[in-house]
Structures are given as structure tokens and as C-alpha cells.
Protein backbone atom coordinates (compact mmCIF):
# COMPACT_ATOMS: atom_id res chain seq x y z
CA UNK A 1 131.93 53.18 -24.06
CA UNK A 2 130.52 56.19 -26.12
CA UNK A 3 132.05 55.24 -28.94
CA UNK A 4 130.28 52.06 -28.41
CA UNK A 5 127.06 53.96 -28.08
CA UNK A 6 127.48 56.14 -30.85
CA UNK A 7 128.02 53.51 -33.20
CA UNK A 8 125.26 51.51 -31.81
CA UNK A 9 123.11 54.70 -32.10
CA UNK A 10 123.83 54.97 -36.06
CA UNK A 11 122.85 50.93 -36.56
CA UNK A 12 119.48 51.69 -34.92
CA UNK A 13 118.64 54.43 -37.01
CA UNK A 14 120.02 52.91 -40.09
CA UNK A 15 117.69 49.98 -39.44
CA UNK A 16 114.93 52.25 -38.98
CA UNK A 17 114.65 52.66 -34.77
CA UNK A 18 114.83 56.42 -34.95
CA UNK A 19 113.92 56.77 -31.45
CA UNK A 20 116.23 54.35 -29.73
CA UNK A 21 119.13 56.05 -31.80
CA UNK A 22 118.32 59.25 -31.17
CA UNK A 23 118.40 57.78 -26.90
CA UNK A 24 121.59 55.80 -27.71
CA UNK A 25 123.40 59.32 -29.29
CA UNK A 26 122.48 60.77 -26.44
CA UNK A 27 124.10 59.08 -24.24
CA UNK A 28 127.55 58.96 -26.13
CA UNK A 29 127.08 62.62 -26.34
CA UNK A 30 126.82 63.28 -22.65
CA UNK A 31 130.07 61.80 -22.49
CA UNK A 32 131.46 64.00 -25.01
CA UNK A 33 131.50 62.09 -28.03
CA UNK A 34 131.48 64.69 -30.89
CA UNK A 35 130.15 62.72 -33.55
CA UNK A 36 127.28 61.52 -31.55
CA UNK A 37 126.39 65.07 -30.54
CA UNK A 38 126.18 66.17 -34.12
CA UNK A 39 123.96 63.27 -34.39
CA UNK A 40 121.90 64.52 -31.48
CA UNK A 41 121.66 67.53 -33.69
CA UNK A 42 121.00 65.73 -37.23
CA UNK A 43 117.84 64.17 -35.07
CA UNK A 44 116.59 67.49 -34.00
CA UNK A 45 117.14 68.34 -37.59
CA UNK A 46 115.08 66.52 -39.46
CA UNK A 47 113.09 64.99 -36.85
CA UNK A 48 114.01 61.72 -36.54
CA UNK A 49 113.19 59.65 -33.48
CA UNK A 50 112.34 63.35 -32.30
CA UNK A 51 110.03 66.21 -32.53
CA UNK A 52 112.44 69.10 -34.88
CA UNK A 53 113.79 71.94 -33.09
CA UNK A 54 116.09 74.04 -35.40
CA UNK A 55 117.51 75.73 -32.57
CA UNK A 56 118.53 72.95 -30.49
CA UNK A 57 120.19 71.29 -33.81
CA UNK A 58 122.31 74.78 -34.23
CA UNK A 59 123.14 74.46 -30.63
CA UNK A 60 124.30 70.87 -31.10
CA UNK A 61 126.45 71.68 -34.37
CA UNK A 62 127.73 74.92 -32.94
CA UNK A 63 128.98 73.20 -29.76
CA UNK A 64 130.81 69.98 -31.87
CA UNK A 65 131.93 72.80 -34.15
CA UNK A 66 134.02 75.03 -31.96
CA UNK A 67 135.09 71.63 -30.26
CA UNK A 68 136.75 71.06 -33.82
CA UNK A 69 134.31 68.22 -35.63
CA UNK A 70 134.12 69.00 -39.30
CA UNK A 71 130.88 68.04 -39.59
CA UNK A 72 129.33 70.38 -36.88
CA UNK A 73 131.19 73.01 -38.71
CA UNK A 74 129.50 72.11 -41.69
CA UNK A 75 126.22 71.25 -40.10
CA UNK A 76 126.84 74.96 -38.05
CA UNK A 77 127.31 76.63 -41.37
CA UNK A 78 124.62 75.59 -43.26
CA UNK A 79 122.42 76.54 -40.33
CA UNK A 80 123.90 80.27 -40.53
CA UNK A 81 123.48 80.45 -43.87
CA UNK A 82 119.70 79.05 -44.18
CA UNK A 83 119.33 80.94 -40.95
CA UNK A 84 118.18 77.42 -39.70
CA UNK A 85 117.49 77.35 -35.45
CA UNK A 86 119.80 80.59 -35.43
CA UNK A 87 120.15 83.96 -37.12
CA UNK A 88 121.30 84.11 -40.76
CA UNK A 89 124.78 84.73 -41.12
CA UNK A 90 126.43 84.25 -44.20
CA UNK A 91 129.72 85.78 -43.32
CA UNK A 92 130.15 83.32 -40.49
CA UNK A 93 128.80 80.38 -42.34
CA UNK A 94 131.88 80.65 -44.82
CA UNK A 95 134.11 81.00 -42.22
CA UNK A 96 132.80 77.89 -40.96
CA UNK A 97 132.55 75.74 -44.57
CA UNK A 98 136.52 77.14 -44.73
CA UNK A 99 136.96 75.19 -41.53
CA UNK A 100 135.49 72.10 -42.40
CA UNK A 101 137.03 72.32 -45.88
CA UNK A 102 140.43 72.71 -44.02
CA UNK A 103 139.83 68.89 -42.54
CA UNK A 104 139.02 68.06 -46.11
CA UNK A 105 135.11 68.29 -45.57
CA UNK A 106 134.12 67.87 -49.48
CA UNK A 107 130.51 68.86 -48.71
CA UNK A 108 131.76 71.98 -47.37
CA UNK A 109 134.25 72.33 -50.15
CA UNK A 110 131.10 72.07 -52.25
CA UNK A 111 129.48 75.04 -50.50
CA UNK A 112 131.80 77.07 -50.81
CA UNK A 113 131.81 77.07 -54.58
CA UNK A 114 128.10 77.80 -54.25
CA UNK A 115 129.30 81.37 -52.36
CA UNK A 116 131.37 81.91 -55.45
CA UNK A 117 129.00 80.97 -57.88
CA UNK A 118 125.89 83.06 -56.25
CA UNK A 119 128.26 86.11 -54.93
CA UNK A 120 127.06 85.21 -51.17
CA UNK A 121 129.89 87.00 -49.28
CA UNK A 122 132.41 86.96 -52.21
CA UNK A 123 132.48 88.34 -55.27
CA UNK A 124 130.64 86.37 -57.61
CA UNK A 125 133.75 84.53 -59.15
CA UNK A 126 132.38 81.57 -61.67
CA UNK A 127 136.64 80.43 -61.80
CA UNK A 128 136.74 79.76 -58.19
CA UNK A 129 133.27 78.38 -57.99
CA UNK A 130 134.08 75.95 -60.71
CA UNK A 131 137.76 75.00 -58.84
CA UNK A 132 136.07 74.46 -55.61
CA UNK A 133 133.27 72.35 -57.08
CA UNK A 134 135.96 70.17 -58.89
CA UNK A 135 137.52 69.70 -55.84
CA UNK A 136 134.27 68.66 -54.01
CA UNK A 137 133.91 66.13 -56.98
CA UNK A 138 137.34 64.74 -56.58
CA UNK A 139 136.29 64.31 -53.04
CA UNK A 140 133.53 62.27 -52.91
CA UNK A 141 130.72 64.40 -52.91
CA UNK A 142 127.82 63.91 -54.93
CA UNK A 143 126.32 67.62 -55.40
CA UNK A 144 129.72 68.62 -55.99
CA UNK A 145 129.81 66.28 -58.85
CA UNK A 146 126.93 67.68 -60.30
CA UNK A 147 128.29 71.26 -59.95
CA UNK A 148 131.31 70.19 -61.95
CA UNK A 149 129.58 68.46 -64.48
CA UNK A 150 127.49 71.77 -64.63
CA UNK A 151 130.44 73.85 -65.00
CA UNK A 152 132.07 71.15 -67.39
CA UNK A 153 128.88 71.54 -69.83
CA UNK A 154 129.82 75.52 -69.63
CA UNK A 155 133.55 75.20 -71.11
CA UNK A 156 132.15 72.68 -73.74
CA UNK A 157 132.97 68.94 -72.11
CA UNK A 158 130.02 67.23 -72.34
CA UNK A 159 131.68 63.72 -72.17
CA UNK A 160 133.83 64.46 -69.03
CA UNK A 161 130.08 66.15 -67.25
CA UNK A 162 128.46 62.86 -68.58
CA UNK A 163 131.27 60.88 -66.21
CA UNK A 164 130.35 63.10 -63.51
CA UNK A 165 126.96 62.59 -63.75
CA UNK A 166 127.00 59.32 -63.64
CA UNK A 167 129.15 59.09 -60.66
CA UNK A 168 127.20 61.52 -59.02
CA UNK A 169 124.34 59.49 -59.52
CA UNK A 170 125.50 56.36 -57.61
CA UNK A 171 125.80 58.09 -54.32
CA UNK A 172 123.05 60.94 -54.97
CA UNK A 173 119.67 60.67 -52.56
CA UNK A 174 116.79 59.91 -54.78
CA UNK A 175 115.34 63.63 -54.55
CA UNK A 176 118.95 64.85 -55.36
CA UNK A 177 118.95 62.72 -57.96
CA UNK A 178 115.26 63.82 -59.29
CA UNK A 179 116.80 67.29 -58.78
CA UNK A 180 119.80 66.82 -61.58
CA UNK A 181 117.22 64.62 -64.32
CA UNK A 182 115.08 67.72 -64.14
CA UNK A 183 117.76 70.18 -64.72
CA UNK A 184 119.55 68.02 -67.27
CA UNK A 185 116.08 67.91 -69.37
CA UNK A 186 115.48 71.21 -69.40
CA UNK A 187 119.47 72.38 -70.49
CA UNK A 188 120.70 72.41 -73.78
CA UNK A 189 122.17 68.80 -73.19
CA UNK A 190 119.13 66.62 -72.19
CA UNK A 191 120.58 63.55 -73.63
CA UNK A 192 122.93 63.41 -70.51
CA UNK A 193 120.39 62.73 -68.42
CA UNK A 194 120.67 58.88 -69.68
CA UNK A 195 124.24 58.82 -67.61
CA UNK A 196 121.70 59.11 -64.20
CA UNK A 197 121.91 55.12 -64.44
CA UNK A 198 118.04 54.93 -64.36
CA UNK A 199 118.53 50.73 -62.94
CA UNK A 200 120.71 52.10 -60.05
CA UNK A 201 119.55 51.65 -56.64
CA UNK A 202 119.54 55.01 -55.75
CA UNK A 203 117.80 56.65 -58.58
């Protein structure tokens, strides 16, 4: 039954019903259906089929989190490290991301390169960053894509970044994929910004 729900609560807000999702995840989370209650939490989030409340979408991530759901531990992390609904903790957050990236999370693999890369926590370590980011790539991930093709560009492959790129821009949201044209113009390799497949649905 509340997997039923759940499922029924993503088709509504895929087609749009925000509100009657946010109802149907709800219900599949009262029943203890972790993916639903993360859900709950995404709505909160961002706001969708409800007004946002950062602190009850922490609350939602931290309880599928320590219930073991990947994505509430990623969800939970990035909340502790943008201090989102809950007080900024770094340290925690990449304890978290480690978690998720454990269950082969390749989002949170992704963040934690971004610790590496910015010295958040860790010493700043560009190696690691550029491992973790390659592994986020391999994974599906479209920002970690983008942060390997970044680090590719650095040791001098600009034909493996442009592959990268250009699968990073199939999956990429359209801001994310603003995001990488406008730092792709303004590096020393602005030609690559022609691998963002311009006719693609998503750019």
C-alpha cells in the first residue's frame, strides 16, 4: 500500500499536481515508507504543493537518513552543510555524503570531491577531488561530469572533458546546464561549450 502511494505521489507531481503529491507522500510516509518521507521533505524543500519550511525538510531527511535511505543522507548533508532548516555543520555533512557514497550515492560521491577541492573539512587535496568527481561521472551524475571534465581540462584532455560535457549535458537541469555554457565561455577552452548539444531537450 505505501509503496503504492509513494509511487502514485511521484506521477502526480511529475504531471504537475504538486499538492495532491505532496498529500499522497504523506500518506506512504506515515506508514514508514522512506522514500516517500524524503519526498515529504523534497516538498518542504522547494515548496512544492507546499509552503517551504527548511526545518521541517532537515527533519524529514535526518529521520530517512539515520533510518538508512541514501538519499536522506544526502538530502541531510547538504542541509548541514548549506546550514539549510538546521545548523551548519560541515563535519557532519561529510560524514553523511560518506554514507550515502557507501550505497553508491553518485551525487554524494560528487560532494565529496567538492570538500576536497574547496578544503571544507579536509585538506584541500585537488588528487582526491578529481578521483571522487571521476567517480561521480562514472556514476551517473551530471555535476560530477562537469567536475571531471573541469579537472580533465586541468591535466590537458580537452577531448575526453568535451565527452563529458556532452554527457553531462543530456541529463543536466536547464540552469545547471546555463551554469557550465557560462563557465566554459569564460575558460581558456570556450569552444567546448559547442559539446552542450544546444538541440537537446534539456538545454
Amino acid at each position: 500500500m505505501a509503496e503504492a502511494q509513494a509511487v502514485l505521489g511521484q506521477m502526480l507531481l511529475d504531471a504537475g499536481d504538486a499538492r495532491q503529491g505532496f498529500a499522497w507522500f504523506n500518506k506512504a510516509a506515515a506508514q514508514g515508507h522512506l522514500m516517500a518521507l524524503n519526498m515529504v521533505g523534497r516538498c518542504y524543500d522547494l515548496g512544492w504543493g507546499t509552503a517551504i519550511d527548511k526545518g521541517r525538510a532537515a527533519e524529514c531527511f535526518r529521520i530517512a537518513a539515520e533510518r538508512g535511505l541514501d538519499w536522506g543522507m544526502y538530502n541531510y548533508a547538504t542541509a548541514l552543510t548549506l546550514g539549510a532548516g538546521v545548523a551548519e555543520d560541515k563535519p557532519a555533512a561529510l560524514a553523511w555524503f560518506e554514507k550515502a557514497a557507501g550505497q553508491g550515492n553518485a551525487k554524494a560521491i560528487n560532494y565529496i570531491g567538492s570538500f576536497h577541492e574547496d578544503g571544507w573539512v579536509v585538506d584541500r587535496d585537488m588528487r582526491k577531488a578529481a578521483g571522487f568527481y571521476a567517480q561521480a561521472a562514472e556514476g551517473g551524475d551530471f555535476r560530477g561530469m562537469f567536475n571531471h571534465a573541469r579537472m580533465l581540462l586541468d591535466a590537458g584532455e580537452p577531448e575526453t572533458a568535451r565527452h563529458w560535457i556532452a554527457e553531462a549535458s543530456r541529463t543536466a537541469t536547464p540552469a545547471f546546464t546555463a551554469k557550465m555554457r557560462g563557465w566554459l565561455l569564460g575558460s581558456a577552452w570556450p569552444q567546448l561549450a559547442e559539446a552542450l548539444a544546444p538541440g537537446s531537450a534539456r538545454a
